[in-house]
Protein backbone atom coordinates (compact mmCIF):
# COMPACT_ATOMS: atom_id res chain seq x y z
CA UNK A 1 13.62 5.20 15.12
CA UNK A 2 14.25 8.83 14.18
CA UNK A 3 18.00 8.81 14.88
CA UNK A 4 19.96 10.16 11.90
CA UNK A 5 22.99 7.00 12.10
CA UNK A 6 20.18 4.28 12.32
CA UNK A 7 18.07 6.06 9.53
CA UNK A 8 21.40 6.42 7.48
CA UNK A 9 22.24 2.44 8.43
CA UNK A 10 19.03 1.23 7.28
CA UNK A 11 19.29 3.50 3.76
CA UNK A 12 22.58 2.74 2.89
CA UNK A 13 21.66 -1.15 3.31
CA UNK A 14 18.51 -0.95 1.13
CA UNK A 15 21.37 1.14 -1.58
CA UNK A 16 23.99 -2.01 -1.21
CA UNK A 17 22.12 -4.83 -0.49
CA UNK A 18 19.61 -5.61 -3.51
CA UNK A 19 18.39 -8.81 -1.75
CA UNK A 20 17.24 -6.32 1.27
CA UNK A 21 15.85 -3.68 -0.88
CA UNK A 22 13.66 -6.37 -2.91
CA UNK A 23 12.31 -7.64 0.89
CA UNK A 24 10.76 -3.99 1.19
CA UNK A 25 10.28 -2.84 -2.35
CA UNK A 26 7.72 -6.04 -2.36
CA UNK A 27 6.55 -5.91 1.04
CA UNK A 28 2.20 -5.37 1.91
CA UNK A 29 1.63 -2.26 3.21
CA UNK A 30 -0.42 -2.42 6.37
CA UNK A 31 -2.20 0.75 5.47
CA UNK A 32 -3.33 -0.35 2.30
CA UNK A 33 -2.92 0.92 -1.06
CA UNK A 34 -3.70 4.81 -0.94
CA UNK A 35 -7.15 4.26 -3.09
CA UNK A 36 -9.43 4.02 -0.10
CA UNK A 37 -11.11 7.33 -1.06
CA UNK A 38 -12.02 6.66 -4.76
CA UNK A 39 -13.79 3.04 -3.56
CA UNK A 40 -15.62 5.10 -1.33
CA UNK A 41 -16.45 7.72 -3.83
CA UNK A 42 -17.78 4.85 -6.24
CA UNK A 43 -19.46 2.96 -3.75
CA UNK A 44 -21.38 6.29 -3.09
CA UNK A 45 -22.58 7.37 -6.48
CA UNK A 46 -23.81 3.61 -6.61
CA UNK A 47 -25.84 3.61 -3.80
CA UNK A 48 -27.55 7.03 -5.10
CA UNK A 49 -27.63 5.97 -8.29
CA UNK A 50 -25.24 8.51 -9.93
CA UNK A 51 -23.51 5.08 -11.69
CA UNK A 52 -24.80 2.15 -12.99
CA UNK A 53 -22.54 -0.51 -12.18
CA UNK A 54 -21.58 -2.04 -8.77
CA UNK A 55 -17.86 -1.15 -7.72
CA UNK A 56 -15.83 -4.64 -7.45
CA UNK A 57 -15.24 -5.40 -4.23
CA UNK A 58 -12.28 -4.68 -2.77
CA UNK A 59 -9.52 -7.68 -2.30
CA UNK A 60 -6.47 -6.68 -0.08
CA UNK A 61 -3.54 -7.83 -1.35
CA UNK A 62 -2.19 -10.26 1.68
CA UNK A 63 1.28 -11.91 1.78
CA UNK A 64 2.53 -14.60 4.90
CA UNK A 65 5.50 -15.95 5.26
């Protein structure tokens, strides 16, 4: 939520609670990993031949519990 006493709960728990804060430092983010752009930008110059090599495909990291 965007009240200040539950934003200030939840980061003074991932502060004291290392079990907690290594839960979220190692959790999947559901928007991915921030490189979408560059993949794109490879995949392009491939298909108009601007680079010689095929970009590896790219492998989400998933985790389930």
């Amino acid at each position: 939520g965007t009240s200040r006493a539950t934003i200030f709960k939840a980061a003074a728990r991932l502060l004291s609670d290392a079990r907690h804060y290594e839960t979220m430092a190692s959790a999947v983010n559901p928007y991915g990993d921030g490189k979408a752009a560059q993949r794109i930008r490879e995949c392009l110059l491939y298909l108009f031949g601007r680079r010689r090599g095929r970009p590896r495909p790219f492998v989400p990291r998933t985790k389930y519990k």
